[in-house]
N, C-alpha and C. Protein backbone atom coordinates (compact mmCIF):
# COMPACT_ATOMS: atom_id res chain seq x y z
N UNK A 1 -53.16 -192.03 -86.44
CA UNK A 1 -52.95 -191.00 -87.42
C UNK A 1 -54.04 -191.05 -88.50
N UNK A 2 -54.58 -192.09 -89.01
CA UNK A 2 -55.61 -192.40 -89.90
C UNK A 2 -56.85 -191.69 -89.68
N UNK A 3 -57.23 -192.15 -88.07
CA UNK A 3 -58.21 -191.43 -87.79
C UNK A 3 -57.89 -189.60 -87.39
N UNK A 4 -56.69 -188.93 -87.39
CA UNK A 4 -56.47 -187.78 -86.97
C UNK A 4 -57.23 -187.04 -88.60
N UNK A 5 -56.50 -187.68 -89.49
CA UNK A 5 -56.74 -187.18 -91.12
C UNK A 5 -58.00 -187.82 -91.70
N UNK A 6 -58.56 -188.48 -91.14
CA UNK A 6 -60.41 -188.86 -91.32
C UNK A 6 -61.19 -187.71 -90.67
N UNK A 7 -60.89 -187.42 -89.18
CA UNK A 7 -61.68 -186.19 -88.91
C UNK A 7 -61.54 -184.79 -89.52
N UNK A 8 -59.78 -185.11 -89.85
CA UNK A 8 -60.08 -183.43 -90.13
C UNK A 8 -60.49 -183.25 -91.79
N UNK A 9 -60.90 -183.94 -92.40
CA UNK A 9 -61.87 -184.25 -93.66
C UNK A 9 -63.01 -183.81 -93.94
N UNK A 10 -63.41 -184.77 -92.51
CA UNK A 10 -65.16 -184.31 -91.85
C UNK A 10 -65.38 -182.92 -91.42
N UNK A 11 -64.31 -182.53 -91.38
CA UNK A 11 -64.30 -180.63 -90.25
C UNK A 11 -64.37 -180.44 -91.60
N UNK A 12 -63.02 -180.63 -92.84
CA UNK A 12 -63.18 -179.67 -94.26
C UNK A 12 -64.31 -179.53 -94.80
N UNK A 13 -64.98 -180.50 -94.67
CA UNK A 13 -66.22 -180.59 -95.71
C UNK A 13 -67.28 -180.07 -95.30
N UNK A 14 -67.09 -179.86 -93.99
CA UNK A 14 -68.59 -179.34 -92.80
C UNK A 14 -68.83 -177.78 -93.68
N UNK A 15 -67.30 -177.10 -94.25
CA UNK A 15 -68.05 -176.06 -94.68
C UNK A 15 -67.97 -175.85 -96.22
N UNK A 16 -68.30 -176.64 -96.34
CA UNK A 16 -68.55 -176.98 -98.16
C UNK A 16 -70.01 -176.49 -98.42
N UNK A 17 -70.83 -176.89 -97.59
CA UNK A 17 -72.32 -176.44 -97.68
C UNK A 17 -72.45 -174.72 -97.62
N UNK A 18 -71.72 -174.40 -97.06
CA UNK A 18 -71.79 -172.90 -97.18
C UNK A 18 -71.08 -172.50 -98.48
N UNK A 19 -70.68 -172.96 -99.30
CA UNK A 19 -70.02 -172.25 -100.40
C UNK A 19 -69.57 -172.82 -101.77
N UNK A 20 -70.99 -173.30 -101.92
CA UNK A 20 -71.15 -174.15 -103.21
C UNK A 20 -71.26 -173.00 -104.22
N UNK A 21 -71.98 -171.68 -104.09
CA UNK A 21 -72.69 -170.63 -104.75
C UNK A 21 -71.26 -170.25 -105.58
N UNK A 22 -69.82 -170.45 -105.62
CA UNK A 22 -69.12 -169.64 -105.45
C UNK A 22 -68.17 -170.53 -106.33
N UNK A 23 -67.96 -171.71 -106.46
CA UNK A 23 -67.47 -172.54 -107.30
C UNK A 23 -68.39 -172.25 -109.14
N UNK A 24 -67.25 -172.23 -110.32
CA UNK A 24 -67.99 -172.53 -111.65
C UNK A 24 -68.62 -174.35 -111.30
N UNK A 25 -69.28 -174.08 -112.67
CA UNK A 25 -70.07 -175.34 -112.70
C UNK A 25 -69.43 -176.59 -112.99
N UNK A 26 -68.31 -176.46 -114.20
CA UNK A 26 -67.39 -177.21 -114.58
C UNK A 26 -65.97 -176.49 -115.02
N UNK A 27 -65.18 -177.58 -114.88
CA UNK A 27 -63.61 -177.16 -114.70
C UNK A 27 -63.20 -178.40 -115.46
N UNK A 28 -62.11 -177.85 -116.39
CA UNK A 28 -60.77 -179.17 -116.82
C UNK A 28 -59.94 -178.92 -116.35
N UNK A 29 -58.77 -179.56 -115.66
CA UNK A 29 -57.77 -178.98 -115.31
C UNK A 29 -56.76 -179.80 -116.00
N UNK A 30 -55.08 -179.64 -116.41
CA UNK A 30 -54.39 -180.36 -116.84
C UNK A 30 -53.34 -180.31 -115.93
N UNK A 31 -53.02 -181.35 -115.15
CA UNK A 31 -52.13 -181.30 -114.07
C UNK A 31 -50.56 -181.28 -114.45
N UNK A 32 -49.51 -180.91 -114.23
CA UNK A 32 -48.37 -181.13 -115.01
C UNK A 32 -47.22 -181.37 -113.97
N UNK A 33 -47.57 -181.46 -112.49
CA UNK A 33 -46.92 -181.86 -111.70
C UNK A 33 -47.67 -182.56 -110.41
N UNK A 34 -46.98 -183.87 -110.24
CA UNK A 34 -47.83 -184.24 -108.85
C UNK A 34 -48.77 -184.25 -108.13
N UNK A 35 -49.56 -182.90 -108.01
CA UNK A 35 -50.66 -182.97 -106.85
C UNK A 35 -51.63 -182.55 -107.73
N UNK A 36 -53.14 -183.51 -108.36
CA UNK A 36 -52.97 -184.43 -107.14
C UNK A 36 -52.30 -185.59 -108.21
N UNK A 37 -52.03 -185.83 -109.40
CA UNK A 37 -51.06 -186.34 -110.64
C UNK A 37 -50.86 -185.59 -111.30
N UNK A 38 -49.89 -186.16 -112.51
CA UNK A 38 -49.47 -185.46 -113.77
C UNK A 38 -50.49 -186.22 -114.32
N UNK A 39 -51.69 -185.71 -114.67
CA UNK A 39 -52.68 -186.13 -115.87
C UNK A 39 -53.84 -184.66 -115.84
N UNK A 40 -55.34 -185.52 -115.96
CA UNK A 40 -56.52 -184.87 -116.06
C UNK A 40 -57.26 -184.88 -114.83
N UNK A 41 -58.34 -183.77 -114.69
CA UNK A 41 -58.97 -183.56 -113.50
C UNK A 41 -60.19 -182.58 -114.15
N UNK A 42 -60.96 -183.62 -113.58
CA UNK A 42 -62.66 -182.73 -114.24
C UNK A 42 -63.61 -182.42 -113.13
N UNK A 43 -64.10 -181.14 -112.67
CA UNK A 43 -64.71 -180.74 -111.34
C UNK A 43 -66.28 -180.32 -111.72
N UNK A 44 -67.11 -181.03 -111.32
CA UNK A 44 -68.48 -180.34 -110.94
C UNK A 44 -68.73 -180.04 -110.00
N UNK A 45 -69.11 -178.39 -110.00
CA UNK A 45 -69.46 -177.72 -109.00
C UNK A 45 -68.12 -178.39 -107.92
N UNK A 46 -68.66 -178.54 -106.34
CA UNK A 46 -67.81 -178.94 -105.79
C UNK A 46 -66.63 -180.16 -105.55
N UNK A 47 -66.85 -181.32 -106.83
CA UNK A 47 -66.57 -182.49 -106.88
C UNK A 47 -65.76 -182.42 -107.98
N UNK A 48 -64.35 -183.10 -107.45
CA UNK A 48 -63.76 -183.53 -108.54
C UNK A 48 -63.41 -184.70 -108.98
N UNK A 49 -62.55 -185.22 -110.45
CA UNK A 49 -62.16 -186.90 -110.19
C UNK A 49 -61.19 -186.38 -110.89
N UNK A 50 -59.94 -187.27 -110.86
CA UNK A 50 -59.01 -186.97 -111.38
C UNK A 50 -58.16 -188.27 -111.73
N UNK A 51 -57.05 -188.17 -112.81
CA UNK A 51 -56.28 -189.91 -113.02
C UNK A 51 -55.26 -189.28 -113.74
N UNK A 52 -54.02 -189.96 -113.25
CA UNK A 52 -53.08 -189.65 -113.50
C UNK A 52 -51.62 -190.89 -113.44
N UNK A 53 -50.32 -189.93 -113.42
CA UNK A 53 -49.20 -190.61 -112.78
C UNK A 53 -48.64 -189.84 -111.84
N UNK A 54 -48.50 -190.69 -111.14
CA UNK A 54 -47.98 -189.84 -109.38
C UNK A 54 -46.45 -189.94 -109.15
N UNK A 55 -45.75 -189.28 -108.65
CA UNK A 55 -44.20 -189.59 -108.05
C UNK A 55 -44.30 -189.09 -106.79
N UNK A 56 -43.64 -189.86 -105.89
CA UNK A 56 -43.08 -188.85 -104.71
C UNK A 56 -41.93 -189.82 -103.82
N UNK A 57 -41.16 -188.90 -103.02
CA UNK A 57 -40.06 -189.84 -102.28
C UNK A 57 -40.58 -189.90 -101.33
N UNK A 58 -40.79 -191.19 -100.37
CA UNK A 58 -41.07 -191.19 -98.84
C UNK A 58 -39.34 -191.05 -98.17
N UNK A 59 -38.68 -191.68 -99.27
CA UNK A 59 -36.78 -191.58 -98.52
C UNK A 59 -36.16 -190.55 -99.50
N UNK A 60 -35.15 -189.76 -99.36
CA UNK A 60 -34.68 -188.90 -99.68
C UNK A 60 -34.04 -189.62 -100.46
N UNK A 61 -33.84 -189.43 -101.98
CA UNK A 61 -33.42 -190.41 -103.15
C UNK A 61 -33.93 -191.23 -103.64
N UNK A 62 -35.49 -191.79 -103.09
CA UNK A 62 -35.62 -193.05 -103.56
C UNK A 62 -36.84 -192.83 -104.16
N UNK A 63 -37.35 -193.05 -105.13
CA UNK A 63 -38.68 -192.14 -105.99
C UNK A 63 -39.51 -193.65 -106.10
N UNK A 64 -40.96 -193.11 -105.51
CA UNK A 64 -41.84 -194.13 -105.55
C UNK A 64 -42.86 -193.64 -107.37
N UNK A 65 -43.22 -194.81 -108.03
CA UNK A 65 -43.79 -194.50 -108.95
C UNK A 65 -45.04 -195.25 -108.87
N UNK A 66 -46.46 -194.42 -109.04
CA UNK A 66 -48.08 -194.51 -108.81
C UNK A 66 -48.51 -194.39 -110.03
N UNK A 67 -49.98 -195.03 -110.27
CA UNK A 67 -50.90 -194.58 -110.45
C UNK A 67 -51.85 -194.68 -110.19
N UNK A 68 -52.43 -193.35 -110.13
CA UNK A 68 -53.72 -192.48 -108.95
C UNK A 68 -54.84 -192.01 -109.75
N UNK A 69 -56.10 -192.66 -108.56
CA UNK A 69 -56.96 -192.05 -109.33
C UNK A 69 -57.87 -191.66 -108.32
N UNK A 70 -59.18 -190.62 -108.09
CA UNK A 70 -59.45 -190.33 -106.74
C UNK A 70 -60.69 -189.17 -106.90
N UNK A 71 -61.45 -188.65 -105.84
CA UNK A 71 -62.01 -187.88 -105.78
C UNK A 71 -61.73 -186.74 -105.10
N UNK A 72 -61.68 -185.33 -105.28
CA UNK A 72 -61.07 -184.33 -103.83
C UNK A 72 -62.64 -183.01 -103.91
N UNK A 73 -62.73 -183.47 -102.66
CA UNK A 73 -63.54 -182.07 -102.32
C UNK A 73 -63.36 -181.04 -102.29
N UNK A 74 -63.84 -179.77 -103.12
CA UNK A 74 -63.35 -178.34 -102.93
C UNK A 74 -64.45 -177.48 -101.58
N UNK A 75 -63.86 -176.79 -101.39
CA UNK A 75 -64.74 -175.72 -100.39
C UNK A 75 -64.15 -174.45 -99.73
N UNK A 76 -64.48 -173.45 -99.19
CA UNK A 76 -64.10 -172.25 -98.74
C UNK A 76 -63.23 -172.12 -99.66
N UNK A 77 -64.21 -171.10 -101.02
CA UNK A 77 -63.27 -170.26 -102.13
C UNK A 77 -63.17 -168.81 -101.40
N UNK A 78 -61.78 -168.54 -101.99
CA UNK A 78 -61.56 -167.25 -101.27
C UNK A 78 -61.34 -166.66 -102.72
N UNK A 79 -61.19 -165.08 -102.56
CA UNK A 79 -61.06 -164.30 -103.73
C UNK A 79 -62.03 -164.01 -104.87
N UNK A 80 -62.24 -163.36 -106.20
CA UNK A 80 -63.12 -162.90 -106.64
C UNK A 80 -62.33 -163.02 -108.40
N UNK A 81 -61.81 -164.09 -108.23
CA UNK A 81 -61.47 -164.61 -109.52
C UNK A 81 -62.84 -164.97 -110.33
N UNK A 82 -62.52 -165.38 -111.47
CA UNK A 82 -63.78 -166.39 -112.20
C UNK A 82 -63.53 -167.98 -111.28
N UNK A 83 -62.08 -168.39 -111.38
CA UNK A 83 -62.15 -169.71 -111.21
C UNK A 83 -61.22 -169.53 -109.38
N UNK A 84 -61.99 -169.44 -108.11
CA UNK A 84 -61.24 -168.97 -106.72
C UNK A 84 -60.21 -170.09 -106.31
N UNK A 85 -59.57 -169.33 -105.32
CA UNK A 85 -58.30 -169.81 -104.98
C UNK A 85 -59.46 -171.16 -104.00
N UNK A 86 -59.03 -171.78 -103.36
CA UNK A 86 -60.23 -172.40 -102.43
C UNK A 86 -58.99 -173.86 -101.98
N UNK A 87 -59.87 -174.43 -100.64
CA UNK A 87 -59.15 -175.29 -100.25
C UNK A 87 -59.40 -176.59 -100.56
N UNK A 88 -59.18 -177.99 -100.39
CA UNK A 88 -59.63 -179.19 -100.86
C UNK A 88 -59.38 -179.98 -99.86
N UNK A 89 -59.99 -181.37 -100.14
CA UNK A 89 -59.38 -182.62 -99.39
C UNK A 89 -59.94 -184.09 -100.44
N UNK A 90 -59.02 -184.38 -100.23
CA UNK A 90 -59.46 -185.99 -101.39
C UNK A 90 -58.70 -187.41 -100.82
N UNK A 91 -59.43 -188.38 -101.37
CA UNK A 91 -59.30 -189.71 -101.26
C UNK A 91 -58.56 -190.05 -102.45
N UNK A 92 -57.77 -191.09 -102.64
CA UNK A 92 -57.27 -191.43 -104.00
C UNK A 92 -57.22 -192.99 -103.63
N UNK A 93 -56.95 -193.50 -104.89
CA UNK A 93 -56.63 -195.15 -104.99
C UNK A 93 -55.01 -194.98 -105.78
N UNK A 94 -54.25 -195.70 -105.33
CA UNK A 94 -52.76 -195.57 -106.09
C UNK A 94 -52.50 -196.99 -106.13
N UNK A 95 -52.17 -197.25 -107.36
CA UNK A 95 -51.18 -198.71 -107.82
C UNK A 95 -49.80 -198.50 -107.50
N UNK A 96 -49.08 -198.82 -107.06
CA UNK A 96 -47.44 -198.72 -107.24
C UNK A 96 -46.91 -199.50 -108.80
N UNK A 97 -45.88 -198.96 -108.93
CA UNK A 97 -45.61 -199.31 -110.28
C UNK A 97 -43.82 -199.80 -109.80
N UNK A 98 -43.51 -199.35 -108.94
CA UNK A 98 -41.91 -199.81 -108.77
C UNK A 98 -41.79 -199.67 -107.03
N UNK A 99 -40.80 -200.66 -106.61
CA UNK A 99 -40.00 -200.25 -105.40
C UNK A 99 -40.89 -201.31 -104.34
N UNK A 100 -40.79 -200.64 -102.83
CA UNK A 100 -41.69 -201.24 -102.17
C UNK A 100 -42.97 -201.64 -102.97
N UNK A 101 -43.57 -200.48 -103.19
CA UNK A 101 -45.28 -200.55 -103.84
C UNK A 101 -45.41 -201.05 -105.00
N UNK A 102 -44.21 -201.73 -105.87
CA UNK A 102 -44.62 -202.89 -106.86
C UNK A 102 -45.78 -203.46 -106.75
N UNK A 103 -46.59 -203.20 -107.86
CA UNK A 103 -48.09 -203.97 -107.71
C UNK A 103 -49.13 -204.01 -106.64
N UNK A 104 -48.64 -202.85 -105.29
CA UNK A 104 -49.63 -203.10 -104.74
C UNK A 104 -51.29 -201.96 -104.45
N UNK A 105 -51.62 -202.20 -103.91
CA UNK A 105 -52.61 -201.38 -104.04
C UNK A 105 -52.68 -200.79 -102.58
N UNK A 106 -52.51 -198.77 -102.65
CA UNK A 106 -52.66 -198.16 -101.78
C UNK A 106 -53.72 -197.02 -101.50
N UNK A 107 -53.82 -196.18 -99.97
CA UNK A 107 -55.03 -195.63 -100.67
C UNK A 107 -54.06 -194.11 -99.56
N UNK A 108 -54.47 -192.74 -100.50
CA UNK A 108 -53.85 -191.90 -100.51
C UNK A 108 -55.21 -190.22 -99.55
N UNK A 109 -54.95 -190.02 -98.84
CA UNK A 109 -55.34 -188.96 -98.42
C UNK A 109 -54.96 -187.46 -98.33
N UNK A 110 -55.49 -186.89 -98.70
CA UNK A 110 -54.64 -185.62 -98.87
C UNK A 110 -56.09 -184.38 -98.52
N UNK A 111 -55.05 -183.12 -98.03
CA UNK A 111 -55.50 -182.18 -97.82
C UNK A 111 -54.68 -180.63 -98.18
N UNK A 112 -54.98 -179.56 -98.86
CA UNK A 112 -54.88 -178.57 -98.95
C UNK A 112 -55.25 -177.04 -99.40
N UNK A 113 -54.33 -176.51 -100.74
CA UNK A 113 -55.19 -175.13 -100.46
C UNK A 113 -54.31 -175.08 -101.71
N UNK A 114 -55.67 -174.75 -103.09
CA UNK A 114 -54.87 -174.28 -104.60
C UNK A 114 -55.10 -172.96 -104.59
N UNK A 115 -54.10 -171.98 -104.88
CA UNK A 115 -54.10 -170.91 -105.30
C UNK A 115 -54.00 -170.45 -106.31
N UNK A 116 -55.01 -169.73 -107.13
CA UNK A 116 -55.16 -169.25 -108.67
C UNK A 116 -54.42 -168.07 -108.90
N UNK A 117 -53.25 -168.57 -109.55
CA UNK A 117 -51.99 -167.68 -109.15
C UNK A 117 -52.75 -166.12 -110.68
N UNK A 118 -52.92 -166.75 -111.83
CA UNK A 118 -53.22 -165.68 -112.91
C UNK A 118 -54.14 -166.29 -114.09
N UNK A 119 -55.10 -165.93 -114.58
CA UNK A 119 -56.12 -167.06 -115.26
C UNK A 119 -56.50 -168.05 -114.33
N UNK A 120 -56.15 -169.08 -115.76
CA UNK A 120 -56.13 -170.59 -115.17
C UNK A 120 -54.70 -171.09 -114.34
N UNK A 121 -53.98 -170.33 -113.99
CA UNK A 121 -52.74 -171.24 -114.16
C UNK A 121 -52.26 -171.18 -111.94
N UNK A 122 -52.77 -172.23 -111.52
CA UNK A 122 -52.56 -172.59 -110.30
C UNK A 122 -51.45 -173.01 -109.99
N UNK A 123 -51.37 -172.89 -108.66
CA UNK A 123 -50.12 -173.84 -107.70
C UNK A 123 -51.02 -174.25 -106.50
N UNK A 124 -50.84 -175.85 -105.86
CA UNK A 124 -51.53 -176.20 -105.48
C UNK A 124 -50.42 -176.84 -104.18
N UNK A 125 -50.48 -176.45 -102.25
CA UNK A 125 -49.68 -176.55 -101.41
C UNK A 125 -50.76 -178.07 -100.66
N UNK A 126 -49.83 -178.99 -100.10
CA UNK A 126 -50.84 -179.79 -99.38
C UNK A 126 -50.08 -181.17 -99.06
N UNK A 127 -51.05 -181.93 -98.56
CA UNK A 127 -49.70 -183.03 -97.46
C UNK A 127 -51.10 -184.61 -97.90
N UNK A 128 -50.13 -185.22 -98.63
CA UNK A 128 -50.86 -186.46 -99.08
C UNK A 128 -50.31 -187.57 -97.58
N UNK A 129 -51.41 -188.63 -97.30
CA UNK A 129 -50.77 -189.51 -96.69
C UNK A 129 -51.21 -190.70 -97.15
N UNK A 130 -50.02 -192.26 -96.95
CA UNK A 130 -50.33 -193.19 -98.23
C UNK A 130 -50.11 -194.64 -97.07
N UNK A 131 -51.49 -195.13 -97.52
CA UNK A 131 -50.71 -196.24 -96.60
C UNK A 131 -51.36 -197.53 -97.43
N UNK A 132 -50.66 -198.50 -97.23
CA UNK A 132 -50.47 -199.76 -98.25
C UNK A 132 -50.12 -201.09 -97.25
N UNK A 133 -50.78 -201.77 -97.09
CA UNK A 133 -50.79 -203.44 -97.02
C UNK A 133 -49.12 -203.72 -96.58
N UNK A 134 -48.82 -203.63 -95.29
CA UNK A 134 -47.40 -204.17 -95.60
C UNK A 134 -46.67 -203.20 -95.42
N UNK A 135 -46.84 -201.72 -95.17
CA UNK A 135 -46.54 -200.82 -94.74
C UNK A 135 -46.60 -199.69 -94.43
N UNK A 136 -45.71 -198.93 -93.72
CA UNK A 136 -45.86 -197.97 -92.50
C UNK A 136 -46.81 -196.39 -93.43
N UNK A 137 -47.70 -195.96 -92.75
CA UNK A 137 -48.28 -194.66 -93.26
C UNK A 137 -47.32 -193.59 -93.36
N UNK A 138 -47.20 -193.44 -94.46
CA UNK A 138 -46.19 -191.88 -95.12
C UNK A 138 -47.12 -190.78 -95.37
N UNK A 139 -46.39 -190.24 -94.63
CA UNK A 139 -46.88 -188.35 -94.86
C UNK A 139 -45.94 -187.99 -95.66
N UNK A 140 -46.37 -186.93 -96.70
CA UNK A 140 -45.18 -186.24 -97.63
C UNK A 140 -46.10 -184.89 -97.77
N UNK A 141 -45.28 -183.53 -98.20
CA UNK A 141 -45.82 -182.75 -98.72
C UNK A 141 -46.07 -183.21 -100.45
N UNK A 142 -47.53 -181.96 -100.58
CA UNK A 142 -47.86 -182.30 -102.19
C UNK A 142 -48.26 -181.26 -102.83
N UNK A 143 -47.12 -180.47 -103.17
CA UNK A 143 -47.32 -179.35 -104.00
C UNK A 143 -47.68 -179.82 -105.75
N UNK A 144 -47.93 -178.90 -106.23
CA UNK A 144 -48.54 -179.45 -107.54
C UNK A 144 -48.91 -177.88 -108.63
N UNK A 145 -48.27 -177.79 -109.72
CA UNK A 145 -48.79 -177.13 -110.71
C UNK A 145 -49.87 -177.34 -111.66
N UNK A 146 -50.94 -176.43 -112.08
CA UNK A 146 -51.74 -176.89 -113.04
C UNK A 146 -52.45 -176.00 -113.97
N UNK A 147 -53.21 -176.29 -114.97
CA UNK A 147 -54.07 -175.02 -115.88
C UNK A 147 -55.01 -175.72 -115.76
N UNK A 148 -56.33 -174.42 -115.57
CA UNK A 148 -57.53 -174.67 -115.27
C UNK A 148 -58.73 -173.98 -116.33
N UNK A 149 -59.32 -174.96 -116.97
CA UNK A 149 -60.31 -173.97 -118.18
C UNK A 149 -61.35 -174.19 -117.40
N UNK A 150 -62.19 -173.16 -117.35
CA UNK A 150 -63.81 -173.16 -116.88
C UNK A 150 -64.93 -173.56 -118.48
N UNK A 151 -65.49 -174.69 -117.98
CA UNK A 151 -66.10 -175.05 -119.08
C UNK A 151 -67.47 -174.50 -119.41
């Protein structure tokens, strides 16, 4: 599975080169739910970094608590916004803070597609996967709200 979500990374990014022209130069974003944290996220041109606090359940009831910090690639913007809807894929580093992932150190992959719903103000659809020292690789969906200023 590791390697299924390593290649298809390499496919996302293959068309990043075609559509750098089309991204602003810089972006703040303030994340206020989950994907890819509840914190900050600063994008040049196609590159972002971002740090935050993460939640998500791998078991139905049982809330894992992170903190994430990471890079995500943007590419193929669609639409004719100032700031385009466009798709991503990113790497993250996550600490666990409670539960299984007490103290340990995991590393988080994710892929999807933010949509610039009006202004700045996005919703962001996409499927993180987390795997950690000691245990099994979790897939979860990773939706995520956010506001986006073009700097």
């Amino acid at each position: 599975m590791k390697q299924v979500i390593f290649s298809a990374m390499l496919l996302f990014s293959a068309g990043a080169a075609f559509s750098q022209n089309r991204f602003s130069k810089n972006e703040l974003s303030i994340n206020g739910f989950r994907n890819p944290s509840i914190g900050l996220e600063y994008r040049y041109r196609q590159v972002s970094v971002h740090a935050g606090y993460y939640v998500t359940n791998f078991t139905s009831g049982v809330t894992n608590q992170f903190v994430k910090t990471g890079l995500t690639l943007w590419f193929l913007p669609v639409g004719k916004k100032e700031i385009p809807s466009s798709f991503y894929a990113g790497a993250s580093y996550l600490r666990g803070l409670n539960r299984d992932y007490d103290r340990k150190n995991a590393l988080g992959m994710e892929v999807g597609f933010r949509w610039m719903i009006w202004k700045g103000l996005n919703a962001r659809i996409g499927a993180i996967a987390v795997t950690a020292r000691g245990q099994d690789l979790k897939i979860n969906p990773a939706p995520g709200i956010s506001y986006s200023f073009k700097l």
